[in-house]
C-alpha atoms as a PDB file:
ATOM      1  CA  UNK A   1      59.084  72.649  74.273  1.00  0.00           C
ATOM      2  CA  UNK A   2      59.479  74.863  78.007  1.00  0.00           C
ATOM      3  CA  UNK A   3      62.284  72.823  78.763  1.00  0.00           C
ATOM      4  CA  UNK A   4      63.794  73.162  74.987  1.00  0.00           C
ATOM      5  CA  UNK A   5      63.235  77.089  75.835  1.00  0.00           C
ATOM      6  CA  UNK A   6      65.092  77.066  78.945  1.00  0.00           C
ATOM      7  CA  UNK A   7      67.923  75.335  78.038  1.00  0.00           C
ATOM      8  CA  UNK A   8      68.729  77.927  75.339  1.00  0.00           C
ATOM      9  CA  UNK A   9      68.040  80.450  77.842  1.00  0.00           C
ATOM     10  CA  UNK A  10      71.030  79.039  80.138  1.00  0.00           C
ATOM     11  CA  UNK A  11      73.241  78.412  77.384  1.00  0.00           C
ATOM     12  CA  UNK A  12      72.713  82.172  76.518  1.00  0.00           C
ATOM     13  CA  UNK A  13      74.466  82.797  79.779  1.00  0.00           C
ATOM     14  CA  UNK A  14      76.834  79.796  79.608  1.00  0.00           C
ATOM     15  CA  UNK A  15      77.752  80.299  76.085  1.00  0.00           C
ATOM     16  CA  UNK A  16      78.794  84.262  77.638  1.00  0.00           C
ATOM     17  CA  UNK A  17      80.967  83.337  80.463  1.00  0.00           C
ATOM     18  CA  UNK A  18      82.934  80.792  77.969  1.00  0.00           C
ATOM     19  CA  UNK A  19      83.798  83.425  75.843  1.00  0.00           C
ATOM     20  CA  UNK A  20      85.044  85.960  78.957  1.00  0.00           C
ATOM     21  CA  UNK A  21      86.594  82.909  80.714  1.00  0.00           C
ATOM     22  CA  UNK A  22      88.799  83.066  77.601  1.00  0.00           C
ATOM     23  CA  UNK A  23      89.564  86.456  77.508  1.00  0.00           C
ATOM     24  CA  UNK A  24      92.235  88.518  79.327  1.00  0.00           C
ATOM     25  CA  UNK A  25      89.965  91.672  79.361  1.00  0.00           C
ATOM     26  CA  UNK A  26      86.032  90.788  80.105  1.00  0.00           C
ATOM     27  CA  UNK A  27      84.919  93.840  79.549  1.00  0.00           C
ATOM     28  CA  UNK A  28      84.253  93.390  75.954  1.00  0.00           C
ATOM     29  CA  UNK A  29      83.164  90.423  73.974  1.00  0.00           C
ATOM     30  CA  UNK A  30      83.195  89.867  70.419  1.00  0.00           C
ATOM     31  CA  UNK A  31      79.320  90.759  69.282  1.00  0.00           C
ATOM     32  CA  UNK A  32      79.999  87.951  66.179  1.00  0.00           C
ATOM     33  CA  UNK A  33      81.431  85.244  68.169  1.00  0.00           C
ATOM     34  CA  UNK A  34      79.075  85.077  70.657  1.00  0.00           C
ATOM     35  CA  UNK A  35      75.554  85.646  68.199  1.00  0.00           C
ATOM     36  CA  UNK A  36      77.181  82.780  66.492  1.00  0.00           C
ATOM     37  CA  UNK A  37      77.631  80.413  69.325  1.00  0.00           C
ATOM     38  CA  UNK A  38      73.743  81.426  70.164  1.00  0.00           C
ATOM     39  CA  UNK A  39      72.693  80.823  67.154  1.00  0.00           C
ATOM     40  CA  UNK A  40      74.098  77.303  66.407  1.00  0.00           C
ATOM     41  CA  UNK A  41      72.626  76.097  69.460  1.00  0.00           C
ATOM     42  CA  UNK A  42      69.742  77.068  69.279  1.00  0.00           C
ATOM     43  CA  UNK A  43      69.599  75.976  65.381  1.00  0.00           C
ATOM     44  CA  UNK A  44      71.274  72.601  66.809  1.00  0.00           C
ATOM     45  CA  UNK A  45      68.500  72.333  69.054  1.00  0.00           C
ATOM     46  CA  UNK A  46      65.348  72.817  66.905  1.00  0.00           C
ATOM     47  CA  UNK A  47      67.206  70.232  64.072  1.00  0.00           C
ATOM     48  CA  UNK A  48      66.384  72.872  61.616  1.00  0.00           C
ATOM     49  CA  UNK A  49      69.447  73.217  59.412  1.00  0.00           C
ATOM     50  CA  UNK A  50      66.657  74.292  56.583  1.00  0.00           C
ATOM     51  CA  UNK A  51      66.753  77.391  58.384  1.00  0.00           C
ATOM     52  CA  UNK A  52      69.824  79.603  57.203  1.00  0.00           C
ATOM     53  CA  UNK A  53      70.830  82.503  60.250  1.00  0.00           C
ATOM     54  CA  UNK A  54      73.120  85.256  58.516  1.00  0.00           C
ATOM     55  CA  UNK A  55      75.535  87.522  61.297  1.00  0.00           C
ATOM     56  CA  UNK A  56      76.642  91.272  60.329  1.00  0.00           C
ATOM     57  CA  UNK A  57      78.337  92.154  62.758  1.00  0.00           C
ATOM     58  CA  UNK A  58      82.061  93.404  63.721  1.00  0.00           C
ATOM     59  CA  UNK A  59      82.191  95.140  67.085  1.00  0.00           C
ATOM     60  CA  UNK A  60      83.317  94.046  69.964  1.00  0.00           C
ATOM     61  CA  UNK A  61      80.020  94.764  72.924  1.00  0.00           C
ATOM     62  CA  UNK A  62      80.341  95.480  76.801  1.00  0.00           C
ATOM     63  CA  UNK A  63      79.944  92.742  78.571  1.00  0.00           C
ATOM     64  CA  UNK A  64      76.631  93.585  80.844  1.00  0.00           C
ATOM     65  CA  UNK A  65      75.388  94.479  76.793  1.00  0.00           C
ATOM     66  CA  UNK A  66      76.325  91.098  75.884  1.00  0.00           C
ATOM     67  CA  UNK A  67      73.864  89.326  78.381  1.00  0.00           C
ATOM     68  CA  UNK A  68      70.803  91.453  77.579  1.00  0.00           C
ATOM     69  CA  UNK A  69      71.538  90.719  73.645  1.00  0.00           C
ATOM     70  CA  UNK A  70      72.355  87.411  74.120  1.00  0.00           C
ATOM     71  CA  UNK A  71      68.699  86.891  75.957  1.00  0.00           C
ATOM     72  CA  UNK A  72      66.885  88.763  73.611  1.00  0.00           C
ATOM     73  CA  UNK A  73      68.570  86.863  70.517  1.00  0.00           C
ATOM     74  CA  UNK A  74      67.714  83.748  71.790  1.00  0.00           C
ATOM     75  CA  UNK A  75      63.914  84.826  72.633  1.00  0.00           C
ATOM     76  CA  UNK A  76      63.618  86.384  68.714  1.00  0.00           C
ATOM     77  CA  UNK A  77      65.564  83.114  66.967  1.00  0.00           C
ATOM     78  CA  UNK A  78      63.600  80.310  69.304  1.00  0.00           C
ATOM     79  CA  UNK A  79      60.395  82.609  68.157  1.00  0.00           C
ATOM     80  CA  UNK A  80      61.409  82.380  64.588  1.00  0.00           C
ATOM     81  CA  UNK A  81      62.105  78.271  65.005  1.00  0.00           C
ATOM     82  CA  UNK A  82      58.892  77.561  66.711  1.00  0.00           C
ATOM     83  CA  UNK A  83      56.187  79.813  64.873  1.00  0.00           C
ATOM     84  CA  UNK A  84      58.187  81.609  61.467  1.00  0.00           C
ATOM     85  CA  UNK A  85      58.296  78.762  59.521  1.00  0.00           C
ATOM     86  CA  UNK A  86      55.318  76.334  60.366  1.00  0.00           C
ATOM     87  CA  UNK A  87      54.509  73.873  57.567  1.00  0.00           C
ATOM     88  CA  UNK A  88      57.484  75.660  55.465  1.00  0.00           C
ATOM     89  CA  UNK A  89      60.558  74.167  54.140  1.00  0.00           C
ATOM     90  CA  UNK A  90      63.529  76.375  54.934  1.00  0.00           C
ATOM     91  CA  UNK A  91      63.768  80.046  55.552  1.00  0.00           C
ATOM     92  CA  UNK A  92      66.596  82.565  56.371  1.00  0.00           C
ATOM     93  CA  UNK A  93      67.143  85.059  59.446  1.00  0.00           C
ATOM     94  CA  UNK A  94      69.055  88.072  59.277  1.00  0.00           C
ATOM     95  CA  UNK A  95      70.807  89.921  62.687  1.00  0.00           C
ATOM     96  CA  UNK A  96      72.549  93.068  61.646  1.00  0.00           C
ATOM     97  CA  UNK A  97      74.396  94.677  64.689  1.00  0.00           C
ATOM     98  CA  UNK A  98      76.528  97.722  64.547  1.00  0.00           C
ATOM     99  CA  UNK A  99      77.589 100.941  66.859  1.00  0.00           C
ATOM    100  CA  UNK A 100      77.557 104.373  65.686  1.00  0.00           C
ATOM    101  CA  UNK A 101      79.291 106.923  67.423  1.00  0.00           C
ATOM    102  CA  UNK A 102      77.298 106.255  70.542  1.00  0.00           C
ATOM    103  CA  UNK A 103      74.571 104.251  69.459  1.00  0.00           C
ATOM    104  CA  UNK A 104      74.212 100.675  69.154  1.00  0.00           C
ATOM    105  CA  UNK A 105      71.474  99.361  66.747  1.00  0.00           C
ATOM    106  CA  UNK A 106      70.467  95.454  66.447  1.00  0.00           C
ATOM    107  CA  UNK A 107      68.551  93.993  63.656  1.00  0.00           C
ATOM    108  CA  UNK A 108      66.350  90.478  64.025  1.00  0.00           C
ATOM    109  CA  UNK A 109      64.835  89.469  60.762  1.00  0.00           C
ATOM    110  CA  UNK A 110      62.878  86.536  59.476  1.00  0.00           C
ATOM    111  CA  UNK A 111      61.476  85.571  56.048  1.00  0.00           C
ATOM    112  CA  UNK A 112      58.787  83.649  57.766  1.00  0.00           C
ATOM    113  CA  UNK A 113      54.851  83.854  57.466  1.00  0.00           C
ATOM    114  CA  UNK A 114      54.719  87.214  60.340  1.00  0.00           C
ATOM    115  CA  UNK A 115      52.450  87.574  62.645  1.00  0.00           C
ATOM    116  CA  UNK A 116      49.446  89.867  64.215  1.00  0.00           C
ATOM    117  CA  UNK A 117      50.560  92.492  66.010  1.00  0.00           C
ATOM    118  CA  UNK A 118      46.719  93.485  67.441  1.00  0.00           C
ATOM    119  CA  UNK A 119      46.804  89.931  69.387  1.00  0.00           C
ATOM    120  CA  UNK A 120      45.371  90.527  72.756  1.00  0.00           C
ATOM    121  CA  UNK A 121      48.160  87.820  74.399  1.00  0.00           C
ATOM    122  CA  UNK A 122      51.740  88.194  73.713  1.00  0.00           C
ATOM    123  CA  UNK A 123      54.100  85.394  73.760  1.00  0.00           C
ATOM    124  CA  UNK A 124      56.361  85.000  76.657  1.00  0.00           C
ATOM    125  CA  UNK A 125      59.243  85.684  74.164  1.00  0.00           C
ATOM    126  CA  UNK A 126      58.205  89.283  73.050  1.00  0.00           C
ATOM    127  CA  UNK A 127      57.477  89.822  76.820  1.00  0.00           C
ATOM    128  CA  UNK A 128      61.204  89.110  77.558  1.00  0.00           C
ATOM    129  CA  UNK A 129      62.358  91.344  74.960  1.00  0.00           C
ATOM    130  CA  UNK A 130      60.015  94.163  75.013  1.00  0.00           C
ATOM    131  CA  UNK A 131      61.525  94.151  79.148  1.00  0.00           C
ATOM    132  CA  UNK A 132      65.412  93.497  78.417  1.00  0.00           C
ATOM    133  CA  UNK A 133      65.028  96.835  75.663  1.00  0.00           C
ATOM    134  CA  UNK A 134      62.368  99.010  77.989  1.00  0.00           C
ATOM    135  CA  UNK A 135      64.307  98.480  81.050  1.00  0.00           C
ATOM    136  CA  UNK A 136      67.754  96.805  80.763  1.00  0.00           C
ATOM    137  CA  UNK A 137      68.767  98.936  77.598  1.00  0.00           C
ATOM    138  CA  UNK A 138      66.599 101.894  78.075  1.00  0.00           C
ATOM    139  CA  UNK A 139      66.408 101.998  74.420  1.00  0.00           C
ATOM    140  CA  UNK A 140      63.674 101.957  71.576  1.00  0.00           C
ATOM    141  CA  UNK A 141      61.697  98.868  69.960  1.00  0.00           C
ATOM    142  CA  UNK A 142      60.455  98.527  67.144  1.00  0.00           C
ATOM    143  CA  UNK A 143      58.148  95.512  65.410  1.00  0.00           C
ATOM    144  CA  UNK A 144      57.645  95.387  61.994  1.00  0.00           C
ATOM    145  CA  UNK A 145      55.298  92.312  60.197  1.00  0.00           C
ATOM    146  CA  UNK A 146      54.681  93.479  57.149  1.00  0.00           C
ATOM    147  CA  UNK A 147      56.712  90.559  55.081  1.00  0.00           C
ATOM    148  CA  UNK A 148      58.123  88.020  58.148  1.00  0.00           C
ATOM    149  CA  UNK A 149      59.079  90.167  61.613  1.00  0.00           C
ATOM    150  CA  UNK A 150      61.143  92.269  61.769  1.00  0.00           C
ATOM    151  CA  UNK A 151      62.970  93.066  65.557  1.00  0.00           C
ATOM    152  CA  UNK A 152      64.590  96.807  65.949  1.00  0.00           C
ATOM    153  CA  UNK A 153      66.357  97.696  68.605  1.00  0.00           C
ATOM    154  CA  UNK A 154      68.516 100.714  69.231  1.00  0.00           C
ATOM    155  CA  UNK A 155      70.474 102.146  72.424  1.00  0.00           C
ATOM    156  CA  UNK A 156      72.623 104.314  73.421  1.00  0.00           C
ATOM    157  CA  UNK A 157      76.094 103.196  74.856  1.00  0.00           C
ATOM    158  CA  UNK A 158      76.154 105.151  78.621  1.00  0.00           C
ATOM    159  CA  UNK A 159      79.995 105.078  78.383  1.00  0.00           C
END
């Protein structure tokens, strides 16, 4: 299961430099193509086709945005493999990502049985993310458990 976790973690990065090895301008990549690639390895690596991940997104993102979203997704979707749907067959996650005027705002959501937010120990994962937003992004996080999780993040673009 670590090593499971830290493959995914380098294929974040390797999946990143693919897509700007590609490109004639690597400033920008595309925010779908790249959740995508994410996404189906990670789903590829759990064997969890049950599991159906929706993308909303149609903006290209900096670059140096790209890696911290491309960690956090894969910390929130190997979450959502490994704890959302225990003893459950099948389940859908949502990532909505859009910018407005300066702001970007990202969206993790799960269908999945939630958890307790007043646990004492937090999972390596939330760790990561709560970090990448606080100090990589500067921005705001929010947790919601209510029905599934819910992951909100929003930033503002220092252009």
């Amino acid at each position: 299961k670590l090593l499971l976790n830290l493959e995914n973690r380098v294929m974040a990065i390797n999946h990143l430099y693919s897509l700007l090895h590609t490109k004639h301008n690597i400033e920008f990549v595309n925010a779908y193509e790249y959740f995508s690639l994410l996404a189906d390895n990670i789903q590829t690596s759990f064997q969890r086709d049950d599991i159906e991940i929706n993308i909303n997104t149609d903006i290209d993102i900096k670059s140096d945005y790209a890696v911290y979203c491309g960690f956090i997704l894969n910390e929130a979707i190997t979450n959502v493999f490994q704890h959302a749907f225990i003893d459950r067959q099948g389940g859908e996650v949502s990532i909505d990502f859009n910018k407005n005027h300066h702001s970007y705002h990202l969206t993790i959501k799960d269908n999945g049985i939630g958890y307790n937010k007043n646990m004492t120990t937090k999972t390596l994962g939330l760790v990561i993310i709560e970090t990448l937003v606080n100090t990589q992004l500067c921005g705001e996080l929010t947790i919601y458990t209510d029905s599934g999780v819910e992951i909100d993040i929003v930033w503002r673009d220092n252009e």
